[in-house]
Structures are given as C-alpha cells and as structure tokens.
Protein backbone atom coordinates (compact mmCIF):
# COMPACT_ATOMS: atom_id res chain seq x y z
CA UNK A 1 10.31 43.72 10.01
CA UNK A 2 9.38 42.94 13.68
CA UNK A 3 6.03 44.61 12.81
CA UNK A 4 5.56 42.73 9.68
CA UNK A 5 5.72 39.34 10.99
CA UNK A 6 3.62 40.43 13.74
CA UNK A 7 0.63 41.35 11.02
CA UNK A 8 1.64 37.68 9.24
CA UNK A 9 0.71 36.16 11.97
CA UNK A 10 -2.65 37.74 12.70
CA UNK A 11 -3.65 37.65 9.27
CA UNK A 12 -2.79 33.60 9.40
CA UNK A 13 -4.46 33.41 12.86
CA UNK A 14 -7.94 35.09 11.31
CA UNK A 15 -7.77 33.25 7.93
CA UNK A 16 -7.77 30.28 10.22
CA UNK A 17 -10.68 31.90 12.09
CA UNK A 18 -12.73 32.65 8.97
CA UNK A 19 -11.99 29.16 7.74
CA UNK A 20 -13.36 27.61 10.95
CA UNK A 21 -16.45 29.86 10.86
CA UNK A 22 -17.31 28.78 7.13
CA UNK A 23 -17.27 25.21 7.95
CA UNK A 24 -19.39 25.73 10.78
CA UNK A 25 -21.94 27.06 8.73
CA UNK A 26 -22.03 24.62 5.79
CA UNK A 27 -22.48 22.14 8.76
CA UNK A 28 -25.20 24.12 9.58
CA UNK A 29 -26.70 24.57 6.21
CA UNK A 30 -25.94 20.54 5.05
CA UNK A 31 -28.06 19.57 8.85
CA UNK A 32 -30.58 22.02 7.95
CA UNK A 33 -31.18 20.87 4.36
CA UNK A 34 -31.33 17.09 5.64
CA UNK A 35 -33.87 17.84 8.13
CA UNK A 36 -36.13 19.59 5.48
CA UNK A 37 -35.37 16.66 3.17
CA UNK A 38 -36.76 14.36 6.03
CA UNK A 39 -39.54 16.90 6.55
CA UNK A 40 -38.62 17.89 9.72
CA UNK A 41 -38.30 21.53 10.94
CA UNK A 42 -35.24 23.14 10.72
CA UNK A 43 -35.57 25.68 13.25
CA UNK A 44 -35.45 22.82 15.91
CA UNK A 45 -32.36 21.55 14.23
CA UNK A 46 -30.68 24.84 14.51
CA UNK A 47 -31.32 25.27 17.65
CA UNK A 48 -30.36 21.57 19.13
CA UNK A 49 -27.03 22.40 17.05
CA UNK A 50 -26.56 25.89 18.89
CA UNK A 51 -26.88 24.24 22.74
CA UNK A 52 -23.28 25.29 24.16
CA UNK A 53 -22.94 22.48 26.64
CA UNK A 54 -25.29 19.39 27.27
CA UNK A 55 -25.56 20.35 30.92
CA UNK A 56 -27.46 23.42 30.72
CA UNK A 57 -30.41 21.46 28.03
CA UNK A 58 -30.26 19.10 31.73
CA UNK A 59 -30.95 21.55 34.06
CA UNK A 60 -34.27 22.78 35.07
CA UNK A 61 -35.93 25.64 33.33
CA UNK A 62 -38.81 27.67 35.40
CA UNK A 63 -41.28 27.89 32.60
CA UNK A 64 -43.11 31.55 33.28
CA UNK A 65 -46.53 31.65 32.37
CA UNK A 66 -48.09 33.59 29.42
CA UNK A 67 -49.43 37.27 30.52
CA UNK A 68 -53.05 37.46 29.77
CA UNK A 69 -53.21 38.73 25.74
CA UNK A 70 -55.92 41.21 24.96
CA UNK A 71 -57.83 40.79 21.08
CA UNK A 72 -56.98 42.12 18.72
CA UNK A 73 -60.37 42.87 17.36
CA UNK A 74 -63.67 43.05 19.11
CA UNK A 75 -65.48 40.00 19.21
CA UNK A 76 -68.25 41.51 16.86
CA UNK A 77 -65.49 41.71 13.77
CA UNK A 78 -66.15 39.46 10.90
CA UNK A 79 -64.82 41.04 7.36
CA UNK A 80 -66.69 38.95 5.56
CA UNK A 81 -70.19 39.79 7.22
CA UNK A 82 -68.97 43.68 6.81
CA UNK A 83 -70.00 44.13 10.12
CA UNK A 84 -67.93 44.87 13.31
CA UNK A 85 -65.61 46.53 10.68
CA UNK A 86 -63.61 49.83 10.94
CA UNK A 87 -63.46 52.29 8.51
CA UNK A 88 -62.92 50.37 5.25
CA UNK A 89 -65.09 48.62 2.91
CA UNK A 90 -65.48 46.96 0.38
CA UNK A 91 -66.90 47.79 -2.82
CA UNK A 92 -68.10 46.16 -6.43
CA UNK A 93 -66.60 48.48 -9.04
CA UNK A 94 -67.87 50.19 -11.44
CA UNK A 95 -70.45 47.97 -14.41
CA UNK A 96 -69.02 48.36 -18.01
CA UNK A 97 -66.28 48.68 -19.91
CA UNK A 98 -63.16 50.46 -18.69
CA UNK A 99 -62.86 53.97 -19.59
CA UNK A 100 -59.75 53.50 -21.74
CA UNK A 101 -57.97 55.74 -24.28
C-alpha cells in the first residue's frame, strides 16, 4: 500500500510536470505565431524567450572572429556559361516525338 501511494504521488508530481511543459510550449507557439503575424522573425523571438536569466544577455560576450572560409568553387565556375564546370552538362534532348508505345 506504502508502495502504491508512493507511485500516486509521482505519477501526480509528473502529470503536473507534463502539464507545465505543454503550457510552456503553446506560449511558445502563440509568441511565435504573433511575431510572424507582425512579420517579424520568429527565431529571434524564440530565442529572447529561451534567455535563462537577464544577467547573462548583460554581460559581455567576446565575439571571436570568423576563420578565413575557402570557395566553394573556383572563381572560373559559372553554370550558365558551361564553363569552369565539373563533370556534368547539360544537354537539349532529343528533336521529335517521344518514342512511345
């Protein structure tokens, strides 16, 4: 019986929980929906409603600098030109009618 009540009480403690959790993200979801309404980004809003404690958004961040980024491509490549180009191409198909059945 001991036992029993024990399990009561842990399965009221994580309906609670779960409860707590949902609201939190319909919160989320109604802020989210607002900001798109207003045509604002919603990343941004997620994020300014994820900030744990409004002294760490105060305190200052070192801001590391970009690594130098290589191309991707050459600087010759231009798919439309067809030069520069790897191995594919493009190519007009065949004049006529289909060969059909």
């Amino acid at each position: 019986m001991k036992m029993q009540e024990q399990l009561n009480v842990q399965a009221e403690k994580f309906k609670e929980k779960q409860k707590m959790l949902e609201e939190e993200k319909r919160k989320q979801k109604i802020a989210m929906w607002e900001s798109m309404q207003e045509g604002k980004s919603y990343k941004a809003t997620l994020q300014h409603n994820q900030e744990p404690t409004p002294e760490a958004s105060t305190s200052t961040t070192v801001v590391k600098p970009k690594p130098n980024k290589k191309p991707l491509r050459g600087e010759g490549y231009n798919p439309l030109s067809g030069e520069g180009g790897g191995t594919c191409s493009w190519r007009p198909g065949r004049k006529g009618p289909s060969s059909g059945g």
